[in-house]
PDB file of N, CA and C in Angstrom:
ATOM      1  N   UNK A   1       7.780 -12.340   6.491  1.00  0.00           N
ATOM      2  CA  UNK A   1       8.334 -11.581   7.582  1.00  0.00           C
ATOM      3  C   UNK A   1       8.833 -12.560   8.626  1.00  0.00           C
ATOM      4  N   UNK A   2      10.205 -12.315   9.128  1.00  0.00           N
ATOM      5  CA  UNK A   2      10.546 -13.166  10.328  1.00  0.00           C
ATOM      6  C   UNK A   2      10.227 -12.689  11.401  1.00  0.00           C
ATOM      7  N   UNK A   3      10.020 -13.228  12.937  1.00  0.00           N
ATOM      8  CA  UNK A   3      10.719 -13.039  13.564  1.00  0.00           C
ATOM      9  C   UNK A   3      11.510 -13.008  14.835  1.00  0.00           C
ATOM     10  N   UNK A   4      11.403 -12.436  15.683  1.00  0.00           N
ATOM     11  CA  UNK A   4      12.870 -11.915  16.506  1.00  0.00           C
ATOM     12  C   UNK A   4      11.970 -12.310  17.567  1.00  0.00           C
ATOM     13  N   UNK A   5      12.939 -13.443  18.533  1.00  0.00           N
ATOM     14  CA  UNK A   5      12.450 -13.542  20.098  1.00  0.00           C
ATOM     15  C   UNK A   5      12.584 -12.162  20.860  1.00  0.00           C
ATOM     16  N   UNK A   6      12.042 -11.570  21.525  1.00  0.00           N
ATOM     17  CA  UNK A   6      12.058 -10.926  22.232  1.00  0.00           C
ATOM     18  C   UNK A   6      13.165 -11.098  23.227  1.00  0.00           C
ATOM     19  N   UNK A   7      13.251 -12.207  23.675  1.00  0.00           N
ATOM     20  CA  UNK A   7      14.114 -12.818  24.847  1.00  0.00           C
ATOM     21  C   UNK A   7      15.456 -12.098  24.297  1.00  0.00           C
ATOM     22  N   UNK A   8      15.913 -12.612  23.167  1.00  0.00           N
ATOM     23  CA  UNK A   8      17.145 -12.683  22.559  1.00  0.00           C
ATOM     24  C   UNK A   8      17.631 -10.839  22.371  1.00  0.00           C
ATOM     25  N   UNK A   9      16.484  -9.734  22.426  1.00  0.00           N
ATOM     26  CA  UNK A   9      17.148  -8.853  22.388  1.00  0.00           C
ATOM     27  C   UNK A   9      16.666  -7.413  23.406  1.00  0.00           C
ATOM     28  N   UNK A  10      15.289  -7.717  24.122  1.00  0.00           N
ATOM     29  CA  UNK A  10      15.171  -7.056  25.050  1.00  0.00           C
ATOM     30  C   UNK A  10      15.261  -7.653  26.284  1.00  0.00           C
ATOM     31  N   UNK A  11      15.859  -6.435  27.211  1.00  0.00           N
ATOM     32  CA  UNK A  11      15.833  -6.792  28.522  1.00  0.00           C
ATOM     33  C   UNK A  11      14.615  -7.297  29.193  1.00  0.00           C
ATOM     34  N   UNK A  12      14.908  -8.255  29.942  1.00  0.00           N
ATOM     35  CA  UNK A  12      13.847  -8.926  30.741  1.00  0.00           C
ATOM     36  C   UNK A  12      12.573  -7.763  31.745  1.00  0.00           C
ATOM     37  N   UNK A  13      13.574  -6.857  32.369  1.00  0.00           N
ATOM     38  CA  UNK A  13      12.578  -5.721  32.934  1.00  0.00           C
ATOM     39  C   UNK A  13      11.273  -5.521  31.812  1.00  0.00           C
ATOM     40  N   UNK A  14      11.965  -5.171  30.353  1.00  0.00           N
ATOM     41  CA  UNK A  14      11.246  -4.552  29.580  1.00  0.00           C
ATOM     42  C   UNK A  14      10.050  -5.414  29.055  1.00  0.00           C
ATOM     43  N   UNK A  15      10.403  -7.126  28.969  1.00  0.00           N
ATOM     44  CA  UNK A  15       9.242  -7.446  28.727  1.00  0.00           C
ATOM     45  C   UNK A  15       8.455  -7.921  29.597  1.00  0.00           C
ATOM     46  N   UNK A  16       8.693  -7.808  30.838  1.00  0.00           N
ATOM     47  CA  UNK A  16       7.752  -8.026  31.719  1.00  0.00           C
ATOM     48  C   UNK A  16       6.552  -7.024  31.658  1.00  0.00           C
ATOM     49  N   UNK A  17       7.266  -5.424  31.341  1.00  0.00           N
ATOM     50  CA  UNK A  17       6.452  -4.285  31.345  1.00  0.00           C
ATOM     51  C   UNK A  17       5.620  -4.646  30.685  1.00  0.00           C
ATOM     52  N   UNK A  18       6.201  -5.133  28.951  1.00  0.00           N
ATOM     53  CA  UNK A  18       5.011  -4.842  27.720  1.00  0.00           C
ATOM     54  C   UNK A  18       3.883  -6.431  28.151  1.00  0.00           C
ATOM     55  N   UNK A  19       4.215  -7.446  29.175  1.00  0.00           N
ATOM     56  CA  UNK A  19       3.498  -8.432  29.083  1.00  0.00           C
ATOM     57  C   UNK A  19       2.468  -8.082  29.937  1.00  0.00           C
ATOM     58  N   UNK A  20       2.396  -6.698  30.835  1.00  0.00           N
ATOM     59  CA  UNK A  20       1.311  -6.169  31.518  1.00  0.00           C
ATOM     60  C   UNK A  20      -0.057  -5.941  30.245  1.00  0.00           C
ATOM     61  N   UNK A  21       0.694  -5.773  28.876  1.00  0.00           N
ATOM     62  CA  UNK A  21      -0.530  -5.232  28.207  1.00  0.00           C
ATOM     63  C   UNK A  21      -1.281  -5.897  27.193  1.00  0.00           C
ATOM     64  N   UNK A  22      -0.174  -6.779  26.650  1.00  0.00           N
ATOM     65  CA  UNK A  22      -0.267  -8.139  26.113  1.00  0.00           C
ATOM     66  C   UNK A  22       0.903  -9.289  26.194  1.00  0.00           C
ATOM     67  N   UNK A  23      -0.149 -10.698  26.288  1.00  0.00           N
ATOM     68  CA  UNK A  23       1.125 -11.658  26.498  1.00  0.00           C
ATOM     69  C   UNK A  23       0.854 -12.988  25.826  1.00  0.00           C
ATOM     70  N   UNK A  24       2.324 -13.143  25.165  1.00  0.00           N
ATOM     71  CA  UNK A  24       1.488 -14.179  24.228  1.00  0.00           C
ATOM     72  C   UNK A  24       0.923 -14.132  23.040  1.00  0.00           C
ATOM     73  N   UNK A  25       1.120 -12.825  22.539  1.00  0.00           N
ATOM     74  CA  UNK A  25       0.574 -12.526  21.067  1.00  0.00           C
ATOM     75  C   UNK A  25       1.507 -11.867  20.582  1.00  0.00           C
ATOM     76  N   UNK A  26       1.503 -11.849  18.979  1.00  0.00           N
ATOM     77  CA  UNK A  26       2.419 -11.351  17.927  1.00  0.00           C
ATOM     78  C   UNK A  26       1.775  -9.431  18.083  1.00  0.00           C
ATOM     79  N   UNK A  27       3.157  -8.874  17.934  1.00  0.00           N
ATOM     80  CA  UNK A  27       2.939  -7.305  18.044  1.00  0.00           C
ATOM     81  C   UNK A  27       3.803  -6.668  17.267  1.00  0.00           C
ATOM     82  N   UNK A  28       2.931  -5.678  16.385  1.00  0.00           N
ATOM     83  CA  UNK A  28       4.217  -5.264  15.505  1.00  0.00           C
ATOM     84  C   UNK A  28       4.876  -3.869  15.905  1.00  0.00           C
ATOM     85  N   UNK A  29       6.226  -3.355  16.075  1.00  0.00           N
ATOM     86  CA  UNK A  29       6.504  -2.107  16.251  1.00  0.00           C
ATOM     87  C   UNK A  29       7.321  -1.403  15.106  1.00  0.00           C
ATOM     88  N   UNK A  30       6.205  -0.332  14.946  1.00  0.00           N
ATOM     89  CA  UNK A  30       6.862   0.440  13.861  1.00  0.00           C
ATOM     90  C   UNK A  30       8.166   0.863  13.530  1.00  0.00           C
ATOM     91  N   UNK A  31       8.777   1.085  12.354  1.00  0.00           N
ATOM     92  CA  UNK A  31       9.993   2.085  12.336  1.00  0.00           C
ATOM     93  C   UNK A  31      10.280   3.040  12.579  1.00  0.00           C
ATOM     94  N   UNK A  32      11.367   3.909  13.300  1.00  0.00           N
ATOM     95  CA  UNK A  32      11.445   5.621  13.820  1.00  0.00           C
ATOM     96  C   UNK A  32      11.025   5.998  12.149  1.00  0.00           C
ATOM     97  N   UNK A  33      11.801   5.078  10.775  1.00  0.00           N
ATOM     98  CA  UNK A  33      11.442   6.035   9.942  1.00  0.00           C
ATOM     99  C   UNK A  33      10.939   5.560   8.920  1.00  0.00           C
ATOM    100  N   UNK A  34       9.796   6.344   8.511  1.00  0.00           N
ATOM    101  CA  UNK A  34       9.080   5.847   8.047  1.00  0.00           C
ATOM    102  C   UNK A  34       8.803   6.646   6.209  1.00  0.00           C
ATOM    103  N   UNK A  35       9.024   5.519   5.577  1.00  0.00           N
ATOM    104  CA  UNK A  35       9.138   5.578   3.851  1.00  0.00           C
ATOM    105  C   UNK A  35       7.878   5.267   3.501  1.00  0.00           C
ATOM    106  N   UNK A  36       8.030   6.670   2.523  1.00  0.00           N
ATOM    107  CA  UNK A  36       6.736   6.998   1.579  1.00  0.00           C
ATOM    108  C   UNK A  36       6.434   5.297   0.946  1.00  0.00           C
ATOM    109  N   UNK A  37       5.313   5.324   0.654  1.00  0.00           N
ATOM    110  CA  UNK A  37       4.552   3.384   0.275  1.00  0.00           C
ATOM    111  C   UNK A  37       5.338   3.717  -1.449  1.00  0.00           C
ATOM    112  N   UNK A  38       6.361   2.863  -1.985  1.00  0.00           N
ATOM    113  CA  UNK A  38       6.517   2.618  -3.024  1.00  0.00           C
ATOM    114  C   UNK A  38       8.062   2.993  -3.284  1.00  0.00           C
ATOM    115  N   UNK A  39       8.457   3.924  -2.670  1.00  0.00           N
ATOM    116  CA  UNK A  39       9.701   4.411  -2.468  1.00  0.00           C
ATOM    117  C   UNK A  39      11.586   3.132  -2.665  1.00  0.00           C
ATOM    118  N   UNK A  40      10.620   2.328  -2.043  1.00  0.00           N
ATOM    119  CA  UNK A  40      12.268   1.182  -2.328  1.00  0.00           C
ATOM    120  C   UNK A  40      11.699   0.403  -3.604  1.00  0.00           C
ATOM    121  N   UNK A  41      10.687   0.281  -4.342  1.00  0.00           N
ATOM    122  CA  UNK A  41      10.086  -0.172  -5.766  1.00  0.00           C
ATOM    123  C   UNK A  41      10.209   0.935  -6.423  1.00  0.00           C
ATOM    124  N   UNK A  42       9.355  -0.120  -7.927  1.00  0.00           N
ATOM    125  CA  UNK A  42       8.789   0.540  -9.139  1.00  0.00           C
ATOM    126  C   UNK A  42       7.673   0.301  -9.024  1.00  0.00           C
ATOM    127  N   UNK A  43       6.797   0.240  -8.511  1.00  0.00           N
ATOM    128  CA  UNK A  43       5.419  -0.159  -8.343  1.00  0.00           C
ATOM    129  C   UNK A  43       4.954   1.685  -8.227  1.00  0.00           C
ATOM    130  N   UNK A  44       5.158   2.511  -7.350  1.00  0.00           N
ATOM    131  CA  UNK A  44       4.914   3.574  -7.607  1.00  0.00           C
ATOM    132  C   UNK A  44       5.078   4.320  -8.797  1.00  0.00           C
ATOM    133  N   UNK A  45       6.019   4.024  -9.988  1.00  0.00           N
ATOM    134  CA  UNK A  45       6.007   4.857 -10.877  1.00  0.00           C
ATOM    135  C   UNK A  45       5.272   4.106 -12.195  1.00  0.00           C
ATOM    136  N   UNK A  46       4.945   2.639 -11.826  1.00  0.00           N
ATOM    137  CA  UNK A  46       3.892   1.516 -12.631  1.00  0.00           C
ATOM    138  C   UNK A  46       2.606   2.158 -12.698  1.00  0.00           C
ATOM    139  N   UNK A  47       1.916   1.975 -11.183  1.00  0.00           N
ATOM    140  CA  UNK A  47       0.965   3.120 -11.283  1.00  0.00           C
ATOM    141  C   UNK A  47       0.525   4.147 -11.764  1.00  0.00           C
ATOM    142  N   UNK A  48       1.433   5.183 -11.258  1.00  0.00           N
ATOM    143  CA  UNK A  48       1.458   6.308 -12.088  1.00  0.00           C
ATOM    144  C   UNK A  48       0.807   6.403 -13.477  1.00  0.00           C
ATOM    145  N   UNK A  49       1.459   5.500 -13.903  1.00  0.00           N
ATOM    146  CA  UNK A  49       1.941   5.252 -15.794  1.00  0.00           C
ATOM    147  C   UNK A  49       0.685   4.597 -16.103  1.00  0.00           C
ATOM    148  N   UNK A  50       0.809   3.656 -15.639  1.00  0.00           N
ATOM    149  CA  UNK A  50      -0.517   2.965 -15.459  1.00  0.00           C
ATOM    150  C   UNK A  50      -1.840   3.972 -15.602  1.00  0.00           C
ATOM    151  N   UNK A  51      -1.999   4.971 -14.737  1.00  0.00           N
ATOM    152  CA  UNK A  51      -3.404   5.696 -14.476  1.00  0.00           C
ATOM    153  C   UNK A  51      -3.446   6.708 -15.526  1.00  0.00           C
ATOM    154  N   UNK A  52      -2.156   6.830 -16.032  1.00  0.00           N
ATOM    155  CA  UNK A  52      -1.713   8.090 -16.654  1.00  0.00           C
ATOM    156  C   UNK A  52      -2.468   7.866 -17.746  1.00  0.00           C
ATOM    157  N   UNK A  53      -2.469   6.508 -18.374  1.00  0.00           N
ATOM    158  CA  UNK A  53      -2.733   5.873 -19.737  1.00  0.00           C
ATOM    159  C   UNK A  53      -4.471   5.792 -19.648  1.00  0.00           C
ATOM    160  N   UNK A  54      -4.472   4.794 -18.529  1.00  0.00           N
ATOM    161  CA  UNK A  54      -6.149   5.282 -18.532  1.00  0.00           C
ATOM    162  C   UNK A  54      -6.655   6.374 -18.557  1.00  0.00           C
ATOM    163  N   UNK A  55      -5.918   7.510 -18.192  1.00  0.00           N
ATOM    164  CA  UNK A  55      -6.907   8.654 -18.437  1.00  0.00           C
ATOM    165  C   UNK A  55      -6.670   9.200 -19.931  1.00  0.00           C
ATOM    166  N   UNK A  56      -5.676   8.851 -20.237  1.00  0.00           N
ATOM    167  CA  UNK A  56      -5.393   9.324 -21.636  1.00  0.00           C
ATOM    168  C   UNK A  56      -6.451   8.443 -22.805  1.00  0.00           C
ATOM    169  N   UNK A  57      -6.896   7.379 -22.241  1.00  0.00           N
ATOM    170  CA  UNK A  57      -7.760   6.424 -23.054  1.00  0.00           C
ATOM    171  C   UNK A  57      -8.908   6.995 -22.530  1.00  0.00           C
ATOM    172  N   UNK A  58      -9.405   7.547 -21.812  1.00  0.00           N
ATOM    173  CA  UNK A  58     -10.620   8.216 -21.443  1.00  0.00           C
ATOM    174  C   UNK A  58     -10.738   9.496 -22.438  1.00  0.00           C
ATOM    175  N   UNK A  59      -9.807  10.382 -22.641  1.00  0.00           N
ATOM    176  CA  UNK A  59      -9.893  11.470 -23.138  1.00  0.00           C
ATOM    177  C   UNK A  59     -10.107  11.137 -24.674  1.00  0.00           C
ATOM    178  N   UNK A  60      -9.595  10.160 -24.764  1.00  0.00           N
ATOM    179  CA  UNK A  60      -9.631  10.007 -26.715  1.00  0.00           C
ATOM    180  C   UNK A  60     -11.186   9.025 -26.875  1.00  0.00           C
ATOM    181  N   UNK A  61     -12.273   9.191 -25.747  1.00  0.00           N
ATOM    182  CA  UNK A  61     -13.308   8.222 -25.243  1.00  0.00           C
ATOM    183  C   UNK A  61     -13.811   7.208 -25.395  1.00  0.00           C
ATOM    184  N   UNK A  62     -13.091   6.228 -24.918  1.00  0.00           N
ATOM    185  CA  UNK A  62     -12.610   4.567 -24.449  1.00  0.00           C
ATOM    186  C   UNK A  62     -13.736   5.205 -23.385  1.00  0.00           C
ATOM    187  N   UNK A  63     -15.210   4.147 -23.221  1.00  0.00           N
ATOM    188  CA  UNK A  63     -15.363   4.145 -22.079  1.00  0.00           C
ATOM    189  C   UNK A  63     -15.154   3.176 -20.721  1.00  0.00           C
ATOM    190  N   UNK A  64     -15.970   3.490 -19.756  1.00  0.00           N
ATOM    191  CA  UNK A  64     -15.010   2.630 -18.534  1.00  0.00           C
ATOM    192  C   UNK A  64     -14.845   1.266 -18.697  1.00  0.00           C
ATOM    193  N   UNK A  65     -16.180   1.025 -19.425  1.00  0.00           N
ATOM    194  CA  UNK A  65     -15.597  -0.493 -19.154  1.00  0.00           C
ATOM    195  C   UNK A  65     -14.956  -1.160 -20.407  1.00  0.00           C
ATOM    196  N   UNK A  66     -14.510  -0.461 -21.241  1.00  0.00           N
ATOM    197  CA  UNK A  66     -13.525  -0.873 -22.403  1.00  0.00           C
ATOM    198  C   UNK A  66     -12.431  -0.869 -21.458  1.00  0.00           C
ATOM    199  N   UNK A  67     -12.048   0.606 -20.980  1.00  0.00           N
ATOM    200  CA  UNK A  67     -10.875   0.847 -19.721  1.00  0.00           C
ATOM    201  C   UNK A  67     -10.688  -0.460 -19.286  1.00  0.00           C
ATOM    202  N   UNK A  68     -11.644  -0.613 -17.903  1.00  0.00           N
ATOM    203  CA  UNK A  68     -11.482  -1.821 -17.071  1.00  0.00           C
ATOM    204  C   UNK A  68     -10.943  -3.167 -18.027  1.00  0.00           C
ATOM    205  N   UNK A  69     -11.779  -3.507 -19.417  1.00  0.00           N
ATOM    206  CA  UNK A  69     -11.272  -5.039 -19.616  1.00  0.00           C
ATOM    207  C   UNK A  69      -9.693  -4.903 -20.311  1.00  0.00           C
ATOM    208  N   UNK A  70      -9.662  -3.327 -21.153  1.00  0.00           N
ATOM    209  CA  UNK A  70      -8.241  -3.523 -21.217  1.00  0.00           C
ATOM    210  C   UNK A  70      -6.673  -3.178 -20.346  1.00  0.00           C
ATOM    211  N   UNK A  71      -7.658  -2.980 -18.841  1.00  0.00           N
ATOM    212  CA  UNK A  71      -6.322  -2.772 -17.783  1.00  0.00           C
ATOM    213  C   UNK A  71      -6.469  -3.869 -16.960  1.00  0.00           C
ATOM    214  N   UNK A  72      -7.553  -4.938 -16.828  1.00  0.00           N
ATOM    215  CA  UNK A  72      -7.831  -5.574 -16.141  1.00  0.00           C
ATOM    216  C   UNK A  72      -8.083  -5.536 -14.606  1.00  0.00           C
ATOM    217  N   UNK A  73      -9.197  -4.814 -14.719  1.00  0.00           N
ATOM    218  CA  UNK A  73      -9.676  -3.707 -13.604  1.00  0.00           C
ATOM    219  C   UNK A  73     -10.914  -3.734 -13.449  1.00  0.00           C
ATOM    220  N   UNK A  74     -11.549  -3.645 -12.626  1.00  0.00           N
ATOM    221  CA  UNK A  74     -13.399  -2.971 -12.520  1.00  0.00           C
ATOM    222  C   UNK A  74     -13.551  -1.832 -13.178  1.00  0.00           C
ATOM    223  N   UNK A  75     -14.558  -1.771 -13.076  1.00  0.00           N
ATOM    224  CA  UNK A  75     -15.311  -0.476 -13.908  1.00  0.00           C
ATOM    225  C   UNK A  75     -14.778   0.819 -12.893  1.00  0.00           C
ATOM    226  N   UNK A  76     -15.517   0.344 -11.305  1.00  0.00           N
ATOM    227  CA  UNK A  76     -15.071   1.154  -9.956  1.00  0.00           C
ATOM    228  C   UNK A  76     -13.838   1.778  -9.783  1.00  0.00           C
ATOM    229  N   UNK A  77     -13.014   0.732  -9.792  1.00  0.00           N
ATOM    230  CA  UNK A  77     -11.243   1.183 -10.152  1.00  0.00           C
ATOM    231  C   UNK A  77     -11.118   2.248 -11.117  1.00  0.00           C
ATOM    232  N   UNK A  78     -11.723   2.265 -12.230  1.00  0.00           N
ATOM    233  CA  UNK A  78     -11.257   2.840 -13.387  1.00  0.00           C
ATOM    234  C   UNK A  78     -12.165   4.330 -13.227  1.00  0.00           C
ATOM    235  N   UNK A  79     -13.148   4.241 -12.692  1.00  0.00           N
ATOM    236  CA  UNK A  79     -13.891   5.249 -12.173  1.00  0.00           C
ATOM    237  C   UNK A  79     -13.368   6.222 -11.196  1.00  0.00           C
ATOM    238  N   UNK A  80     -12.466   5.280  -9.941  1.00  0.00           N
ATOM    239  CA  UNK A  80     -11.814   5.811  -8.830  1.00  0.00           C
ATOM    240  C   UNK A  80     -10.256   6.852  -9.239  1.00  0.00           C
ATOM    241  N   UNK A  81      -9.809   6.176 -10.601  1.00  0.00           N
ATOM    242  CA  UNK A  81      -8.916   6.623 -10.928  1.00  0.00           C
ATOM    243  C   UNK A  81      -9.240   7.752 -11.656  1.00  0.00           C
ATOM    244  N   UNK A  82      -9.665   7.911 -12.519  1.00  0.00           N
ATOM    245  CA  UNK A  82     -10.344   8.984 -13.385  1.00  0.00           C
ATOM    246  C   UNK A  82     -10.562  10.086 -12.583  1.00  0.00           C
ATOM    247  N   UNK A  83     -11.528  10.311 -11.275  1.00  0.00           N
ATOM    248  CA  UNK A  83     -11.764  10.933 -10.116  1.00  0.00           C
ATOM    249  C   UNK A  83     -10.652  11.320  -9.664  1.00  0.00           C
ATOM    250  N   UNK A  84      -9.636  10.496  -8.898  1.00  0.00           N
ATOM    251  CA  UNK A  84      -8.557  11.264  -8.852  1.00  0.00           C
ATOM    252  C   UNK A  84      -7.508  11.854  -9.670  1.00  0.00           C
ATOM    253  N   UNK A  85      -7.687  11.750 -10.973  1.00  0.00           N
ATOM    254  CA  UNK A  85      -6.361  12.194 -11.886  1.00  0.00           C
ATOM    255  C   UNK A  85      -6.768  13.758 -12.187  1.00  0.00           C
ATOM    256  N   UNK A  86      -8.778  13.514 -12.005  1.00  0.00           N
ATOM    257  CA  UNK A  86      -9.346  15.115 -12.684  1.00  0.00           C
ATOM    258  C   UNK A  86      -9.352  16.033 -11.209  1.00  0.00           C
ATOM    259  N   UNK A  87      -8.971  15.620 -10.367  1.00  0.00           N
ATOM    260  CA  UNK A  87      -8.761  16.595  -9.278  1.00  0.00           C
ATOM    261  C   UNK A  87      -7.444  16.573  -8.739  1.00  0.00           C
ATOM    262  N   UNK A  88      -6.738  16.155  -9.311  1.00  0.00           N
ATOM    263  CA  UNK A  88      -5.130  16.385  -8.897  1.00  0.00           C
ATOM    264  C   UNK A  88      -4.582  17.477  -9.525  1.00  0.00           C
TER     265      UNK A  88
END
């Protein structure tokens, strides 16, 4: 992540304001808009696929920790996932 002097693009009034609250430290400000986590990747539909398979290796009964060494995962993970796929 880069970044951006302050100097270079807010007015001086303005950072005097924000240096009332902090000064001297890195601050991050959010985006007006804000994208679902995975949305500009494939990492969201990896997952997916990913969990999809473990549960499908659960059902044909692979247990967890066969799961875990062949997704390369904890037992916990593979537990956490299972949990959420049977209540979705």
């Amino acid at each position: 992540m880069s970044y951006i002097k302050a100097e270079d693009i807010l007015p001086k009034e303005l950072i005097e304001t924000i240096q009332q609250y902090v000064e001297g430290k890195s601050i991050y400000i959010p985006s007006k808009e804000k994208q679902e986590w995975g949305s500009s990747t494939s990492a969201k539909t990896f997952f997916r696929e990913r969990n999809e398979k473990i549960y499908a290796g659960h059902l044909q009964g692979l247990s967890n920790g066969e799961l875990a060494l062949s997704f390369s995962l904890s037992e916990k993970s593979i537990q956490r996932i299972l949990r959420d796929l049977k209540t979705a």
